[in-house]
N, C-alpha and C. Protein backbone atom coordinates (compact mmCIF):
# COMPACT_ATOMS: atom_id res chain seq x y z
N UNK A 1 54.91 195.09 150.53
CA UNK A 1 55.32 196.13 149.60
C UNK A 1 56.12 195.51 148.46
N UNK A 2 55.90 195.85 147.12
CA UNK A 2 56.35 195.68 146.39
C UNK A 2 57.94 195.51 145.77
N UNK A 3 58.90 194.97 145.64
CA UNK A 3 59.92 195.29 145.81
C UNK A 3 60.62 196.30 144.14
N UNK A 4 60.71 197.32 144.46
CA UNK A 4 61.24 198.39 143.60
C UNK A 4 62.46 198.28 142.58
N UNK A 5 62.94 198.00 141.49
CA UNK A 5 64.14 198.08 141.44
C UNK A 5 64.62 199.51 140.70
N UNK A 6 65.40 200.16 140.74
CA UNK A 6 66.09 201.40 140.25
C UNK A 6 67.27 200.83 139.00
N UNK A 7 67.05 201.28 137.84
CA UNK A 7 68.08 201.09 136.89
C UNK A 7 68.17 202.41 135.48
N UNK A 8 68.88 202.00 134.84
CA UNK A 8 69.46 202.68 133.77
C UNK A 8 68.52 202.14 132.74
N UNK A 9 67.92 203.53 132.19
CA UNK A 9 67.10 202.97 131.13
C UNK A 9 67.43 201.99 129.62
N UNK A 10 67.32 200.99 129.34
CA UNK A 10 67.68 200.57 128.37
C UNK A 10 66.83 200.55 126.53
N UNK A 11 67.13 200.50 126.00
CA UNK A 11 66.40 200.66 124.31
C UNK A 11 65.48 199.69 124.60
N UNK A 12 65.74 198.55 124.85
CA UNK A 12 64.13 197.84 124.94
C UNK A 12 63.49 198.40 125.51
N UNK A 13 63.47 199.85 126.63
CA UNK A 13 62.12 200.02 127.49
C UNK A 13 61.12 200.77 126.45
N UNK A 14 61.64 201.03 125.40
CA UNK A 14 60.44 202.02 124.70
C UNK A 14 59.58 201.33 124.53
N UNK A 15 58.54 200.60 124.57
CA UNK A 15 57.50 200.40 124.71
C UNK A 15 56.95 200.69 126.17
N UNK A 16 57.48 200.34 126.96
CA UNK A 16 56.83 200.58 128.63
C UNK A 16 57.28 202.23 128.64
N UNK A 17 57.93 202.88 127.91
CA UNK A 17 58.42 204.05 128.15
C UNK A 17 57.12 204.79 127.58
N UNK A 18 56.56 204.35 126.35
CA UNK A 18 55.85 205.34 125.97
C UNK A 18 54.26 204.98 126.31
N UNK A 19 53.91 203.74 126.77
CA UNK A 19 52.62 203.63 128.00
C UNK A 19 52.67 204.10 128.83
N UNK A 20 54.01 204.34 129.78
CA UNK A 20 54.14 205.62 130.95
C UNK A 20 53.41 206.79 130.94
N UNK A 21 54.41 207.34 129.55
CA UNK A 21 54.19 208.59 129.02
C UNK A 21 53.19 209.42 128.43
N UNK A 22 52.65 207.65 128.16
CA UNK A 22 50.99 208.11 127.05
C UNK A 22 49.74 208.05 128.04
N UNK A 23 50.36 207.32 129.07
CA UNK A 23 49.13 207.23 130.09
C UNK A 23 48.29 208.73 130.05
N UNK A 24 46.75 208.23 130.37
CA UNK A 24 46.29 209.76 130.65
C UNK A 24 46.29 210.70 131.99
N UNK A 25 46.59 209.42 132.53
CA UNK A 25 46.34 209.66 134.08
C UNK A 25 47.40 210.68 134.18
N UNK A 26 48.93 210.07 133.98
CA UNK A 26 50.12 211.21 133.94
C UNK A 26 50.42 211.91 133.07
N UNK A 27 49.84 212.08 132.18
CA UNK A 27 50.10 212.61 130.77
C UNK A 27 49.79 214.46 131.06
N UNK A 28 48.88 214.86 132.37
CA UNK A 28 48.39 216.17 132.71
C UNK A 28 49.14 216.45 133.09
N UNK A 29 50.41 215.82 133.50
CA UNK A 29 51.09 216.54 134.84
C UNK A 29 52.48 216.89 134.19
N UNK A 30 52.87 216.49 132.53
CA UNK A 30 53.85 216.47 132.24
C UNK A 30 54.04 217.30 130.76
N UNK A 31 55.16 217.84 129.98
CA UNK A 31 55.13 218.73 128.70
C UNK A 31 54.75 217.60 127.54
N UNK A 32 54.61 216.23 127.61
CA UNK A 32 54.89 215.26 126.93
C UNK A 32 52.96 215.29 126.13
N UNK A 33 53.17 214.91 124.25
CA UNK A 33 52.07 215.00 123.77
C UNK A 33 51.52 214.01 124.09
N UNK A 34 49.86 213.80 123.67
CA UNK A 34 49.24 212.23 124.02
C UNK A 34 50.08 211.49 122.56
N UNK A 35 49.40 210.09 122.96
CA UNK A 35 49.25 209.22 122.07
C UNK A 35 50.86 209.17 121.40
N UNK A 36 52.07 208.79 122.20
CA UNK A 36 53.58 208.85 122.31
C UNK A 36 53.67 207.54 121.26
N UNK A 37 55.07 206.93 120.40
CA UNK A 37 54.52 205.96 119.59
C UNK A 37 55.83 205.13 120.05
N UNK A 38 55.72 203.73 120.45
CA UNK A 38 57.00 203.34 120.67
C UNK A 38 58.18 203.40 119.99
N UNK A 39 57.85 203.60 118.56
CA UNK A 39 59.41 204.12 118.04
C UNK A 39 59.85 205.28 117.71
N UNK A 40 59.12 206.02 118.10
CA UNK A 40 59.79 207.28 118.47
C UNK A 40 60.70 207.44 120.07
N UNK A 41 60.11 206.37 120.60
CA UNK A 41 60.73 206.04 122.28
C UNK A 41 62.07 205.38 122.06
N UNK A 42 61.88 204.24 121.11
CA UNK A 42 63.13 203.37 120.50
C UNK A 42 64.28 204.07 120.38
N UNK A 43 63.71 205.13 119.16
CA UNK A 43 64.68 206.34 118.41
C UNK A 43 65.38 207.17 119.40
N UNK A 44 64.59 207.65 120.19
CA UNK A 44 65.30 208.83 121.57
C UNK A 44 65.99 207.83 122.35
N UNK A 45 65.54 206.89 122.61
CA UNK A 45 66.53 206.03 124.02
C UNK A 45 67.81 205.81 123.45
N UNK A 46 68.10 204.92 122.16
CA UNK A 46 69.04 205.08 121.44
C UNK A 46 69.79 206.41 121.59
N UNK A 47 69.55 207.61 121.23
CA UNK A 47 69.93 208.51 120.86
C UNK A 47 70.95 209.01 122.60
N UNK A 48 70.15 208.48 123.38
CA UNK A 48 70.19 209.07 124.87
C UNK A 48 71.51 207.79 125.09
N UNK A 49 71.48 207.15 124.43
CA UNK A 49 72.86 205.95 124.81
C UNK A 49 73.78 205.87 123.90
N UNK A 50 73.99 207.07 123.40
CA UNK A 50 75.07 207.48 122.53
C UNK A 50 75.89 207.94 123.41
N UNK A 51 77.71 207.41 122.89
CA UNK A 51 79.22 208.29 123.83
C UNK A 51 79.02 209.79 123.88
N UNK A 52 79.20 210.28 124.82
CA UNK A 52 79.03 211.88 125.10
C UNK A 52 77.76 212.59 125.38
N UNK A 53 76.58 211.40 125.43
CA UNK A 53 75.60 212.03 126.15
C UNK A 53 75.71 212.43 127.35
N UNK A 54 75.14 213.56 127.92
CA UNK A 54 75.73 213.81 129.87
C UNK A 54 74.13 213.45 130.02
N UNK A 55 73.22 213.53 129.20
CA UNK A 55 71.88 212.87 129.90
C UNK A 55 71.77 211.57 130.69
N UNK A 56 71.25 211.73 132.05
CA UNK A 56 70.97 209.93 132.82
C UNK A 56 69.79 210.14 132.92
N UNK A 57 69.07 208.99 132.48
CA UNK A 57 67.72 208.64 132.57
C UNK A 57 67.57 207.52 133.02
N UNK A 58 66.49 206.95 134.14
CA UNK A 58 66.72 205.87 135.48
C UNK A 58 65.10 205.58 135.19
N UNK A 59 65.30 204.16 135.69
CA UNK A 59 63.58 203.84 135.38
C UNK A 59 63.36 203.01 136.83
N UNK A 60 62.05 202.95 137.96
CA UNK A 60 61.43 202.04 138.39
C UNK A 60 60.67 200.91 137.71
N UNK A 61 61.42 199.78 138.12
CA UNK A 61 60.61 198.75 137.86
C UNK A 61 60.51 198.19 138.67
N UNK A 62 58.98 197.50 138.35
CA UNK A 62 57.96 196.49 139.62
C UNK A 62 57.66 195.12 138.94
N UNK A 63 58.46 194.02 138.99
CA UNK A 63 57.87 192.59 138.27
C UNK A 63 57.91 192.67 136.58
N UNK A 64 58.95 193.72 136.37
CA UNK A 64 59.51 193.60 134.74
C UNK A 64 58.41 194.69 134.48
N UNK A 65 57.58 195.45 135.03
CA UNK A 65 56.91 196.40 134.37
C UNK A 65 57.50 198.20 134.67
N UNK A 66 57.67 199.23 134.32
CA UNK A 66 57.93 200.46 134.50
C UNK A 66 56.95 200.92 134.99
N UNK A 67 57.05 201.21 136.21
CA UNK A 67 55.79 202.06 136.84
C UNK A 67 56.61 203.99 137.20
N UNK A 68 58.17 204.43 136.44
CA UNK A 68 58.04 205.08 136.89
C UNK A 68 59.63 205.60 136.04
N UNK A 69 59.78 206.67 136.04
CA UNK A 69 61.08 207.15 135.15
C UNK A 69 61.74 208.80 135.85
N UNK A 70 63.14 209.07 135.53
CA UNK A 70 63.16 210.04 136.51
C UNK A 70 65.28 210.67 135.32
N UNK A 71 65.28 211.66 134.77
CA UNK A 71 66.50 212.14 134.82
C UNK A 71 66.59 213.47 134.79
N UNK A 72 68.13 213.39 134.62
CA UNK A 72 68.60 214.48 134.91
C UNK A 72 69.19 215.24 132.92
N UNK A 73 69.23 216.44 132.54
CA UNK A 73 69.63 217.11 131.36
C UNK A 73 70.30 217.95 131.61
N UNK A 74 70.97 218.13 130.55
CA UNK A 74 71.61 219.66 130.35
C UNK A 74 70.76 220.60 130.17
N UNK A 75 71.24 221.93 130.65
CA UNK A 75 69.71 223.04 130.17
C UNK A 75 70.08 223.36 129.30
N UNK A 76 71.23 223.23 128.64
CA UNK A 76 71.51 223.92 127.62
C UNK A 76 73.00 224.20 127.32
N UNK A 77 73.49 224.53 126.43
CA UNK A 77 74.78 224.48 125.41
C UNK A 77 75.83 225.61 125.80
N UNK A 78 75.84 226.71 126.43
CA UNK A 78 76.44 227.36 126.94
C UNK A 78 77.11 227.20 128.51
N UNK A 79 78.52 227.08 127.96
CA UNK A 79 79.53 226.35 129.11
C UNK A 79 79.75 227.40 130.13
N UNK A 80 78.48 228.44 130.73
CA UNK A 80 78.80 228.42 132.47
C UNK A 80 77.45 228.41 132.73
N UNK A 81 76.72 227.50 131.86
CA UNK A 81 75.75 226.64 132.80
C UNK A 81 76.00 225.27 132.67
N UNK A 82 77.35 224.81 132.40
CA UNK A 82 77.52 223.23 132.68
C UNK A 82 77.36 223.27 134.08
N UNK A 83 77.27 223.71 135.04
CA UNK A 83 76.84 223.48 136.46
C UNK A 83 75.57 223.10 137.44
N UNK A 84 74.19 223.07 136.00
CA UNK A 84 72.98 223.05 136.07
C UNK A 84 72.72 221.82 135.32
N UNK A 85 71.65 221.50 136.16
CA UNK A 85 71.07 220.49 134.87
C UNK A 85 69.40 220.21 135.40
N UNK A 86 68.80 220.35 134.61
CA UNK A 86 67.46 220.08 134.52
C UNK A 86 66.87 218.45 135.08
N UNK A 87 65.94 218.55 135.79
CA UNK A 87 65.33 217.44 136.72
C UNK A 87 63.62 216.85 135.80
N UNK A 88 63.62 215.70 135.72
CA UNK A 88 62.38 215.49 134.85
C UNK A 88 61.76 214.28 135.80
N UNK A 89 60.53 214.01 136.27
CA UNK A 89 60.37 212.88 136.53
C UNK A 89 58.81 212.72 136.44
N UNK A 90 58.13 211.05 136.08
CA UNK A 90 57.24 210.50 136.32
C UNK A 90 56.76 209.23 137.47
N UNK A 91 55.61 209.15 138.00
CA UNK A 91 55.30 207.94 137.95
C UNK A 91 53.92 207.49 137.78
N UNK A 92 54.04 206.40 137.53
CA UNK A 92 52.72 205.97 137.28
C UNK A 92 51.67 206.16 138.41
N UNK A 93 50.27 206.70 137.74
CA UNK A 93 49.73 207.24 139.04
C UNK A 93 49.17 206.17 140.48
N UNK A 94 49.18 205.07 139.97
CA UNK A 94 48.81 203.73 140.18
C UNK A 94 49.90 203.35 141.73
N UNK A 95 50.93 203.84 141.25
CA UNK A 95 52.49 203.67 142.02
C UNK A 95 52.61 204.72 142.71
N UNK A 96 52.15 205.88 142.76
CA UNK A 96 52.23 207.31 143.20
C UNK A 96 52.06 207.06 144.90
N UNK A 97 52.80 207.40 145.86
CA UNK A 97 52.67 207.85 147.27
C UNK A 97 52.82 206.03 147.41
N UNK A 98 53.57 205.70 147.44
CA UNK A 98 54.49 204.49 147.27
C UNK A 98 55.77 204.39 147.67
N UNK A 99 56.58 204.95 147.51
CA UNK A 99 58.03 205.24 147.37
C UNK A 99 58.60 205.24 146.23
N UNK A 100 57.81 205.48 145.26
CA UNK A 100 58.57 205.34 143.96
C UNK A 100 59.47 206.42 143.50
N UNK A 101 58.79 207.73 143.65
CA UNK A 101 59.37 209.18 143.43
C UNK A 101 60.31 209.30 144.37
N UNK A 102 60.42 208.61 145.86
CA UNK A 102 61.79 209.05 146.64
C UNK A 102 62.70 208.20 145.96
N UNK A 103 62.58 207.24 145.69
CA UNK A 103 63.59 206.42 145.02
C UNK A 103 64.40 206.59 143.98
N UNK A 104 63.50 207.15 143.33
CA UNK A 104 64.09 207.83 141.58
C UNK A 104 64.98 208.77 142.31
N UNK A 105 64.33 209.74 143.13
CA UNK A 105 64.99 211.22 143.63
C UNK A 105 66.50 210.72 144.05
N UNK A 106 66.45 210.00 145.03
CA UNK A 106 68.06 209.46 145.91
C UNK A 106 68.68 208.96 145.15
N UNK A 107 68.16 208.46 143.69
CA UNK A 107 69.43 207.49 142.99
C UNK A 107 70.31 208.87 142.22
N UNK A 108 69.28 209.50 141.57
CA UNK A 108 69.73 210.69 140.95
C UNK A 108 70.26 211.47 141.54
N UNK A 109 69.72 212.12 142.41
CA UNK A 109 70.64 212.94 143.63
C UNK A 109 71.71 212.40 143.18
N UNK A 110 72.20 211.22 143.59
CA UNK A 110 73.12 210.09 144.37
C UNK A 110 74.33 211.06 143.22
N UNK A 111 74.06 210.51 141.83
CA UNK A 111 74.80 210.46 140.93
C UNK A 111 74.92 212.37 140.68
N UNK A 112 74.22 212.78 140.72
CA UNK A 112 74.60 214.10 140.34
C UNK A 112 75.10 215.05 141.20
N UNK A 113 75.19 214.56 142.95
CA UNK A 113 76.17 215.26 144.18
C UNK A 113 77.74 214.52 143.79
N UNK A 114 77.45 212.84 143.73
CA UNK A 114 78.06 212.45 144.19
C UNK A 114 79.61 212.17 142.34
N UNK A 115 78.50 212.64 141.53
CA UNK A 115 79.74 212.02 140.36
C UNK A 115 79.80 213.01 139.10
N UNK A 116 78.45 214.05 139.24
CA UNK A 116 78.60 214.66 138.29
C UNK A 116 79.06 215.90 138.27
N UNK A 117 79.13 216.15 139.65
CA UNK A 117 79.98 217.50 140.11
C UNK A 117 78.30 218.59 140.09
N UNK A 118 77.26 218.33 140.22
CA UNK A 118 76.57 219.13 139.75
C UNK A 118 75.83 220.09 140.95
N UNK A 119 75.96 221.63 140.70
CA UNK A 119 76.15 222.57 141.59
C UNK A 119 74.43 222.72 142.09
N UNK A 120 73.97 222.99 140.62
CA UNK A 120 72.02 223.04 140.54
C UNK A 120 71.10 222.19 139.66
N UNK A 121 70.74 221.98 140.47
CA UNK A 121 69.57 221.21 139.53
C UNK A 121 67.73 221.86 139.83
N UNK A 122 67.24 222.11 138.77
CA UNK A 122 66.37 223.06 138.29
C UNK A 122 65.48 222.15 137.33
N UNK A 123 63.90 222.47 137.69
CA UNK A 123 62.69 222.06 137.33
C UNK A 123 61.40 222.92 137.31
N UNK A 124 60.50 222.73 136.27
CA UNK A 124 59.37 223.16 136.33
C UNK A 124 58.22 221.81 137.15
N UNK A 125 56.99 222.58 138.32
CA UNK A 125 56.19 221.33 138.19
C UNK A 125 54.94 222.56 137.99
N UNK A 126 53.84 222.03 137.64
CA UNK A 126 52.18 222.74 137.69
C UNK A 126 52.02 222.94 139.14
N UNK A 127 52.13 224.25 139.07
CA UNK A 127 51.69 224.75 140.79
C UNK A 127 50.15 223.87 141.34
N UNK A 128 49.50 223.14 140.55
CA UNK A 128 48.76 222.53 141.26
C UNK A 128 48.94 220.81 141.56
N UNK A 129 49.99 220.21 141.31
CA UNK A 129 50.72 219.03 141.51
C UNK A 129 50.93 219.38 142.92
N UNK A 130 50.31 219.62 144.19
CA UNK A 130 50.63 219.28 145.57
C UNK A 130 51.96 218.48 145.73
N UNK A 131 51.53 216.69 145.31
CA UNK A 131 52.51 215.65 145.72
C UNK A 131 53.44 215.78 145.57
N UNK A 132 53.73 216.24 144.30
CA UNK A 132 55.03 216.46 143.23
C UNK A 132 56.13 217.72 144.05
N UNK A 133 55.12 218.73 144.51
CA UNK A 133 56.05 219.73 144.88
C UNK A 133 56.57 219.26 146.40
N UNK A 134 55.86 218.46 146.87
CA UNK A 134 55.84 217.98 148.48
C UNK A 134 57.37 217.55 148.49
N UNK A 135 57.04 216.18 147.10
CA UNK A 135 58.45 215.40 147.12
C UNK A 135 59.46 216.41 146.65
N UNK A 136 59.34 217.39 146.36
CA UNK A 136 60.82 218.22 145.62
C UNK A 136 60.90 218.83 147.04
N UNK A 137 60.41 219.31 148.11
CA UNK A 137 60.80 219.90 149.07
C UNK A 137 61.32 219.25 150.08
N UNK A 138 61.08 217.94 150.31
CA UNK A 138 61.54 216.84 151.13
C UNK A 138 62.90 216.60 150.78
N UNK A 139 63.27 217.11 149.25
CA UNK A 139 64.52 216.47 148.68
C UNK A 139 65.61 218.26 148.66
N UNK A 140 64.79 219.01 149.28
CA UNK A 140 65.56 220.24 149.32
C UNK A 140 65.47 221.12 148.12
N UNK A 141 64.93 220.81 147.33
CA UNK A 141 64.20 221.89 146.27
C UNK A 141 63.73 223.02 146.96
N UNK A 142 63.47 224.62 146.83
CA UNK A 142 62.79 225.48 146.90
C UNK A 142 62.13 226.16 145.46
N UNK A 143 61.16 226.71 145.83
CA UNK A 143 60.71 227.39 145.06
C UNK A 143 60.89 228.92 144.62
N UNK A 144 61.03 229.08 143.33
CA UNK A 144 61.84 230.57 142.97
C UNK A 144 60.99 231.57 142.33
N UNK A 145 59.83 231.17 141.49
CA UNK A 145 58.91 232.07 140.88
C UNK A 145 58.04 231.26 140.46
N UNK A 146 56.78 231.89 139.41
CA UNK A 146 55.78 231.01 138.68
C UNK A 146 56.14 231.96 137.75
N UNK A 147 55.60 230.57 136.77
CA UNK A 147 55.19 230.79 135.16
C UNK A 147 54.30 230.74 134.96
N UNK A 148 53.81 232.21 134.96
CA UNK A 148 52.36 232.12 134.51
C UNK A 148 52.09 231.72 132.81
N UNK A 149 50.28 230.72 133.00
CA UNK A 149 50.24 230.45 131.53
C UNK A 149 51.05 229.62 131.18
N UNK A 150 51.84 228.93 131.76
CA UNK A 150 53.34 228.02 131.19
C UNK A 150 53.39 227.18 130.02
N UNK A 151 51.86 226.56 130.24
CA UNK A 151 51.86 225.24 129.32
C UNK A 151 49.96 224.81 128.93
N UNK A 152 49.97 224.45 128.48
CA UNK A 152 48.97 224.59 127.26
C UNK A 152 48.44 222.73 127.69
N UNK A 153 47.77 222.51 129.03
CA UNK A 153 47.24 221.21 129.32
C UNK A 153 45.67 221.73 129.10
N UNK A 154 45.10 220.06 128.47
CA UNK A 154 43.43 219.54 128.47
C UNK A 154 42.81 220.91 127.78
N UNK A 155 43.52 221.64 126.70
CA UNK A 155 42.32 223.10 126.61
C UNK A 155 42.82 224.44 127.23
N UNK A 156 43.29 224.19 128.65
CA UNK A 156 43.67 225.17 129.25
C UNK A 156 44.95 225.65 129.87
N UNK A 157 45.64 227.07 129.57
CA UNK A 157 47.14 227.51 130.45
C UNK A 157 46.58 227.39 132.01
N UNK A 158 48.39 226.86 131.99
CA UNK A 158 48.04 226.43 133.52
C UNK A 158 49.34 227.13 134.36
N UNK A 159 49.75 227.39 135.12
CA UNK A 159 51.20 228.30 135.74
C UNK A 159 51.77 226.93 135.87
N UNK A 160 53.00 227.60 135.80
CA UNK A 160 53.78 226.14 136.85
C UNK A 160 55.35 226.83 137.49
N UNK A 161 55.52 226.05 138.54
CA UNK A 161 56.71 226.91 139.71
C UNK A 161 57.75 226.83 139.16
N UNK A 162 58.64 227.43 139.12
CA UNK A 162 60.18 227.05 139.23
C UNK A 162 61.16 226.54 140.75
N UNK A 163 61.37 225.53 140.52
CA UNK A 163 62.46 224.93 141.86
C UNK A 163 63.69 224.76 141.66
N UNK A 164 64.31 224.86 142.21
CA UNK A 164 65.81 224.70 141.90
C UNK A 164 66.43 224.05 143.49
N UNK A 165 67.12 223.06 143.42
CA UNK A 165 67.67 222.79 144.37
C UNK A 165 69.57 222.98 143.96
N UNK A 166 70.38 223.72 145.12
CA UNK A 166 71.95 223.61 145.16
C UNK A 166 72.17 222.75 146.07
N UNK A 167 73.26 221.61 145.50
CA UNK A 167 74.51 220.96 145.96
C UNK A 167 74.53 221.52 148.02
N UNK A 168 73.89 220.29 148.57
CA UNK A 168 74.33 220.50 150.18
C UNK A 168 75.55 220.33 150.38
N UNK A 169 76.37 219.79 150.01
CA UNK A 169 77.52 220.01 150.35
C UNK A 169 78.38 219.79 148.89
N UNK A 170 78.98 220.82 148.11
CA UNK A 170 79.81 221.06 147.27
C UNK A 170 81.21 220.16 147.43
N UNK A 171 81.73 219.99 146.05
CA UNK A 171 82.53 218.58 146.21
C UNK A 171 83.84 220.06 146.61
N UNK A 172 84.74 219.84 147.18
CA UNK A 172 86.00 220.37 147.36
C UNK A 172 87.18 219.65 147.03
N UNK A 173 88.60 220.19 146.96
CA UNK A 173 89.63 219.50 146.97
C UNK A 173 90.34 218.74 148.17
N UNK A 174 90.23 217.69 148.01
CA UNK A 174 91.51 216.78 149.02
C UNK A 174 92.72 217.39 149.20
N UNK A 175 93.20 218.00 150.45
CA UNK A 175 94.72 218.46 150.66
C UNK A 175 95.16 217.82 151.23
């Protein structure tokens, strides 16, 4: 088996960031347009490693290549949902049913039970992504509704679920 490493995305990955992204293989399964351009990848990673970003974005790598990317967002700008944050992840389909997706999952988890105080974390996947929803349920995700029509893949609306996983054990105070 390949040996995996888990890290913090850096500005040089935009190029492997946007072959990920542009792939076609994963490109169905995600909101992301085709044909992604590496400096537009340059421009956002930068932007994402600016002081006061709360965005973490984590990449698998296999032998200096990205086979796989995974963070966590804000949903949004209104302070009593700083307690939420939105879940995004890929991998290369090549790498898929590997361990790549548990890996991304536990590092992130890791950081968002263990440092970000974070209560929910909440995702869309295409109700027909089997794998995808497998791994969100293994990791304690449930499912809350569909969106029907959600997203506009290959020609055609497609639904996709809502999951949300809460904090197994909530941080408390030391007395």
């Amino acid at each position: 088996m390949a040996d995996i490493q888990i890290r913090r995305v850096r500005t040089t990955d935009a190029e492997g960031m946007a072959r990920l992204m542009g792939d076609p293989d994963t490109l169905g399964n995600l909101l992301q347009l085709p044909y992604p351009s590496i400096e537009a990848w340059r421009t956002r990673l930068a932007e994402w490693d600016q002081p006061g970003r709360t965005d973490l974005l984590l990449v698998a790598e296999v032998d200096g290549g990205l086979v796989g990317n995974a963070g966590l967002n804000p949903v949004g700008n209104a302070l009593r949902r700083r307690h939420a944050m939105g879940l995004g992840i890929t991998v290369a389909k090549e790498w898929q049913g590997r361990g790549v997706g548990s890996q991304l999952m536990v590092a992130l988890l890791d950081v968002a039970d263990r440092w970000l105080g974070c209560l929910r974390i909440e995702l869309t996947v295409y109700t027909d992504n089997a794998a995808a929803i497998a791994l969100y349920r293994k990791f304690g995700f449930a499912g809350e509704g569909t969106h029907r029509a959600s997203a506009l893949r290959d020609g055609r609306y497609v639904d996709a679920l809502a999951m949300a996983r809460l904090h197994p054990n909530p941080p408390r105070i030391d007395a």
